[in-house]
Protein backbone atom coordinates (compact mmCIF):
# COMPACT_ATOMS: atom_id res chain seq x y z
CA UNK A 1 -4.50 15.35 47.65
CA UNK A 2 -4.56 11.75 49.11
CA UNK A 3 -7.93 12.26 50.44
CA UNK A 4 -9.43 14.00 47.27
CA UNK A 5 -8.30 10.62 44.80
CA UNK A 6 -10.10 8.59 47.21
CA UNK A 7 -13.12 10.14 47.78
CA UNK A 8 -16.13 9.81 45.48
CA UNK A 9 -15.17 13.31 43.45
CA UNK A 10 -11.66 12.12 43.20
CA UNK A 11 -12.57 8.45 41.72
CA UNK A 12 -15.12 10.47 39.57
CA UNK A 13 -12.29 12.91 37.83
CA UNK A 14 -10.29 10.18 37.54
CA UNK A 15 -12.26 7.96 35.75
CA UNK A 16 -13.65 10.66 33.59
CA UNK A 17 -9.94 11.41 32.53
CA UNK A 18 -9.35 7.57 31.74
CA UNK A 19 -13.11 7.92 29.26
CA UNK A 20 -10.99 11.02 27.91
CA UNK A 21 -7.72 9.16 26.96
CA UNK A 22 -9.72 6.08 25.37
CA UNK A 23 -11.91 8.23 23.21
CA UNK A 24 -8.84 10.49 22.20
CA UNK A 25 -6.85 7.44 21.45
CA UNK A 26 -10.03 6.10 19.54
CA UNK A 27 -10.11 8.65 17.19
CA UNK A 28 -6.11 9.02 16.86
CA UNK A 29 -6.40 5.17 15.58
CA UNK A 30 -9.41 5.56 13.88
CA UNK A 31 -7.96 8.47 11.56
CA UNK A 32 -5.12 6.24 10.91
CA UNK A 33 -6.76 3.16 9.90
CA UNK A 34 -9.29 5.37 7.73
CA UNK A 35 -6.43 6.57 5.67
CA UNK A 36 -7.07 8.96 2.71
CA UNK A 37 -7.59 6.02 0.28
CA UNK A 38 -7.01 7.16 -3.77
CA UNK A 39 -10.24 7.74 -6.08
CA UNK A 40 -11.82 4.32 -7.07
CA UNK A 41 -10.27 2.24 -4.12
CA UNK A 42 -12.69 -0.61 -3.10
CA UNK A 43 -11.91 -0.99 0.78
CA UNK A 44 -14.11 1.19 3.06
CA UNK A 45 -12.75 1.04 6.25
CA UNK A 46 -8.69 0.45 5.83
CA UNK A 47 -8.34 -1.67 8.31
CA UNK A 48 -4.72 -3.46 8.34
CA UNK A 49 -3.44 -0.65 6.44
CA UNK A 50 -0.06 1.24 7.85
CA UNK A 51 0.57 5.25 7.18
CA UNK A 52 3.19 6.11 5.25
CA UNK A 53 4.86 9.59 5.46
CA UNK A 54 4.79 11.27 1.74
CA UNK A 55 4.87 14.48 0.57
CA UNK A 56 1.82 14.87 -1.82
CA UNK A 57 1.92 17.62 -5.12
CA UNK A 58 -1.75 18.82 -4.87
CA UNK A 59 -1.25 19.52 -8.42
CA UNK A 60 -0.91 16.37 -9.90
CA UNK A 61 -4.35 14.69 -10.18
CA UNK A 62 -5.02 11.61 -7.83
CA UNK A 63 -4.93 8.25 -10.09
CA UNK A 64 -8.44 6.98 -10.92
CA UNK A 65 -10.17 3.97 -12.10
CA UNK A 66 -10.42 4.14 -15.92
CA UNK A 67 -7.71 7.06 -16.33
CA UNK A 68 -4.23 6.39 -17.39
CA UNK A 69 -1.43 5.10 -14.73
CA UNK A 70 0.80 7.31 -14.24
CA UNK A 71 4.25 6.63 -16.16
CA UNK A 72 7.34 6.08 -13.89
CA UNK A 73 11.35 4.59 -14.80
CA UNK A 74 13.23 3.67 -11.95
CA UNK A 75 15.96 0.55 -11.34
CA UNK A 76 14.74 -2.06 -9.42
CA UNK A 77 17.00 -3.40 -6.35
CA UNK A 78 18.85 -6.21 -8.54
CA UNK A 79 19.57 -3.00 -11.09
CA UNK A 80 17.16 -3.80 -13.75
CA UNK A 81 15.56 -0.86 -15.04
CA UNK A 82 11.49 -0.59 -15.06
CA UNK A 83 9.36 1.31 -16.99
CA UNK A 84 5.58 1.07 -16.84
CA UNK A 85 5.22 2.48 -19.89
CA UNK A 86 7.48 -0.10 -21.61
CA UNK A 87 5.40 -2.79 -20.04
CA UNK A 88 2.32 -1.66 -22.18
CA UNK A 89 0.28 -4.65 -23.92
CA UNK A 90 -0.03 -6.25 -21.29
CA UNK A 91 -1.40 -6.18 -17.17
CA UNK A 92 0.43 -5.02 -14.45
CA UNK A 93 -0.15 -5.62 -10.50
CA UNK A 94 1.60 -2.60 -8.76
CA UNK A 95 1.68 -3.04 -5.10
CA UNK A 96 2.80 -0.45 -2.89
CA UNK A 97 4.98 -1.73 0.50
CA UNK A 98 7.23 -1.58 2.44
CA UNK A 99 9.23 -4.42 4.30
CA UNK A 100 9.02 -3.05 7.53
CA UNK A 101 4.66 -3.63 7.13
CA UNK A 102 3.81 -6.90 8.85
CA UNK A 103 0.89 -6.71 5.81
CA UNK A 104 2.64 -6.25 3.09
CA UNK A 105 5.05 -9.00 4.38
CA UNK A 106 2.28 -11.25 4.80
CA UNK A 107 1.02 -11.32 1.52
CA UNK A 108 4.31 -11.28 -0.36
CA UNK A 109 4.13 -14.66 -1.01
CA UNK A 110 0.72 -14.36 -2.55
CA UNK A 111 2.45 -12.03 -4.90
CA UNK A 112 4.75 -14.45 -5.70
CA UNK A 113 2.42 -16.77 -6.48
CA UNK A 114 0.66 -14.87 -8.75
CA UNK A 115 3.39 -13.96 -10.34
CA UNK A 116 4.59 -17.62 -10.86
CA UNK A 117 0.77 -18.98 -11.99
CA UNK A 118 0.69 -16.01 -14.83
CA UNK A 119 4.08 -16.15 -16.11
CA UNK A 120 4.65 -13.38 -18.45
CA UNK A 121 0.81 -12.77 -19.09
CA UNK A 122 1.12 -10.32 -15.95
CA UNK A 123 3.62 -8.35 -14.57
CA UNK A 124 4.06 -8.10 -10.81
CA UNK A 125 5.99 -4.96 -9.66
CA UNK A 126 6.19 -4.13 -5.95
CA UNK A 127 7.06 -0.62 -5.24
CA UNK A 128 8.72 -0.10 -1.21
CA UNK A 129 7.84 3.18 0.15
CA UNK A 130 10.72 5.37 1.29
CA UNK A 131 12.98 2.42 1.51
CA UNK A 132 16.60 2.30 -0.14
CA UNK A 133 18.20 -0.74 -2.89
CA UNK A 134 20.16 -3.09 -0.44
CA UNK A 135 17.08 -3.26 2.01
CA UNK A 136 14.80 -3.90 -0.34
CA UNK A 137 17.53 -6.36 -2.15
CA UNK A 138 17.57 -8.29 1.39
CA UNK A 139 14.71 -8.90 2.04
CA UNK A 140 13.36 -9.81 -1.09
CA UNK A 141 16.53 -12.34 -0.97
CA UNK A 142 15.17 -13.60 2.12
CA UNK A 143 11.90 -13.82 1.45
CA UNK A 144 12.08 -15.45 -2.24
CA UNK A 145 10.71 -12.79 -4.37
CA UNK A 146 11.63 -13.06 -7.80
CA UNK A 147 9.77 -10.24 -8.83
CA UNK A 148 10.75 -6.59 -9.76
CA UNK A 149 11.56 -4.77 -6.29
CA UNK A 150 11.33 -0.62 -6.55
CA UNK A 151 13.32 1.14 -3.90
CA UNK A 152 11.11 4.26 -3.86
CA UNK A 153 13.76 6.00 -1.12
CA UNK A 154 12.22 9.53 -2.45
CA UNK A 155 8.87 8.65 -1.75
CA UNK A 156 8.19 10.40 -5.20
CA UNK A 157 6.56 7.12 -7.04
CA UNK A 158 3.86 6.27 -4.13
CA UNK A 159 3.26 10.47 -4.32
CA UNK A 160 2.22 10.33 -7.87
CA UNK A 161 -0.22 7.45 -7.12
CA UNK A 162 -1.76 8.82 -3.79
CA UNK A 163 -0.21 6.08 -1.74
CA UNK A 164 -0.89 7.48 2.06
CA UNK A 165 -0.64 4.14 3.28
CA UNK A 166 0.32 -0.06 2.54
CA UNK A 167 -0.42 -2.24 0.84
CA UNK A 168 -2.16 -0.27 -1.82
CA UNK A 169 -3.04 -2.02 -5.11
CA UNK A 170 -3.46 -1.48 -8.46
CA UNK A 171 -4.35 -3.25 -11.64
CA UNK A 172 -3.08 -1.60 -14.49
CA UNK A 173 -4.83 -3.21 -18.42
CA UNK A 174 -3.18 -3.78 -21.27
CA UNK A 175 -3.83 -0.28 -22.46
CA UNK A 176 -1.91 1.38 -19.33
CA UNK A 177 -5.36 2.29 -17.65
CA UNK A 178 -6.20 2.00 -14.30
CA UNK A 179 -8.73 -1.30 -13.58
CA UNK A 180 -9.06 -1.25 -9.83
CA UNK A 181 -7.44 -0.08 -7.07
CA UNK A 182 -7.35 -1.48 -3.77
CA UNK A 183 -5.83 -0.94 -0.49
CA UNK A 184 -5.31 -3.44 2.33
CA UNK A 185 -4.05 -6.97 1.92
CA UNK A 186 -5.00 -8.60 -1.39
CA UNK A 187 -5.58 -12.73 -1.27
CA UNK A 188 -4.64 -15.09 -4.17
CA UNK A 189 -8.45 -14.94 -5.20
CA UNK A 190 -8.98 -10.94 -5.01
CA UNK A 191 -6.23 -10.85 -7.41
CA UNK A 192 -7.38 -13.45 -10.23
CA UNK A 193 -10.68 -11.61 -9.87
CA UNK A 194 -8.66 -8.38 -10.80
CA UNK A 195 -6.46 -10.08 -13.63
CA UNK A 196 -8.39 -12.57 -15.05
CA UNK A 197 -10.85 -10.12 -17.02
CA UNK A 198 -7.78 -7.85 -18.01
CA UNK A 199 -6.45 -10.69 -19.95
CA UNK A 200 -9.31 -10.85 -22.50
C-alpha cells in the first residue's frame, strides 16, 4: 500500500479523490447559499443567507409581491402582544432572524435606525426563527433594540411566509399587501428605497 500512494497511479487516485470532495462540497454550499427564496424576492444568488430548519404546509400558498401578508398574533419577548393585522394603515418592515445569524446581527442596528428615523410612520417587527422569549429578550437587551422582538420557537410564523433561510425581508403597505420581499442583509438605503414610496 506504501508503494501504490507513492507511485504515479497512487498520487493520481488520490488527487482525483481530493477534485471529488471539493466539487461535492461545492455543490453542498452552493445549494445552501441558493436557498429556496419566496415568490417576488429580489436577491438572485443568496449569498450571506443562513438555512433555517422549518416545516413548510405545501398547502398554504407562498407569500407574493402584491398579495396580502399573511395575518399572524403572537407576544413579543417584553410581552406585548402583535398583530399585523392591527397594524393596518400603515407600513410594516418584517424581518425574519435569528440571533444566533452573524447577518441578521449585523444589520440589527440598521433596523434600529430605521426604526428611530420613521417613528411611528413605520413599524419595524423582527421575527427570530425557532428561538424562545428570554433569548430573544437578551439579546435584544444587549444589543439595544427597542423594537418589537417575535420569539417564533414553533417555527410556525417564518412557515407561513416561506422563510427557508435569514434575514428575509418584507415590506408590508398600508393596505396589508406585500411591496417587496428580500432576502439577505438589507442596508439603511435598501430600506428607505422600500419605505419611502409606501408612505405616499
Amino acid at each position: 500500500m506504501k508503494g501504490f500512494l507513492g507511485s504515479k497511479t497512487g498520487n493520481a487516485v488520490v488527487v482525483a479523490v481530493t477534485v471529488v470532495a471539493i466539487l461535492l462540497g461545492v455543490w453542498l454550499v452552493d445549494g445552501w447559499t441558493h436557498a429556496e427564496a419566496p415568490a417576488g424576492s429580489t436577491t438572485t444568488p443568496l449569498e450571506g443567507v443562513s438555512p433555517v430548519d422549518v416545516t413548510v404546509d405545501e398547502s398554504i400558498p407562498a407569500p407574493e409581491v402584491g398579495q396580502r401578508a399573511a395575518d399572524f398574533t403572537a407576544v413579543s419577548s417584553s410581552g406585548q402582544a402583535v398583530s399585523l393585522a392591527a397594524l393596518r394603515g400603515q407600513p410594516v418592515w418584517l424581518v425574519f432572524g435569528a440571533t444566533w445569524c452573524s447577518n441578521c446581527r449585523a444589520e440589527a442596528p440598521d433596523l434600529q435606525l430605521i426604526q428611530d428615523e420613521y417613528g411611528d410612520r413605520v413599524r419595524v417587527i423582527a421575527v427570530h426563527v425557532g428561538e424562545d422569549s428570554s433569548t430573544v429578550a437578551d439579546y435584544a437587551s444587549r444589543a439595544g433594540l427597542r423594537f418589537a422582538q417575535i420569539p417564533d420557537t414553533s417555527g410556525d410564523i417564518a412557515a407561513t411566509y416561506r422563510v427557508m433561510g435569514v434575514p428575509a425581508h418584507f415590506f408590508i403597505a398600508a393596505d396589508g399587501n406585500i411591496a417587496a420581499i428580500q432576502v439577505g442583509v438589507v442596508t439603511p438605503a435598501m430600506a428607505r428605497a422600500q419605505l419611502d414610496p409606501l408612505l405616499g
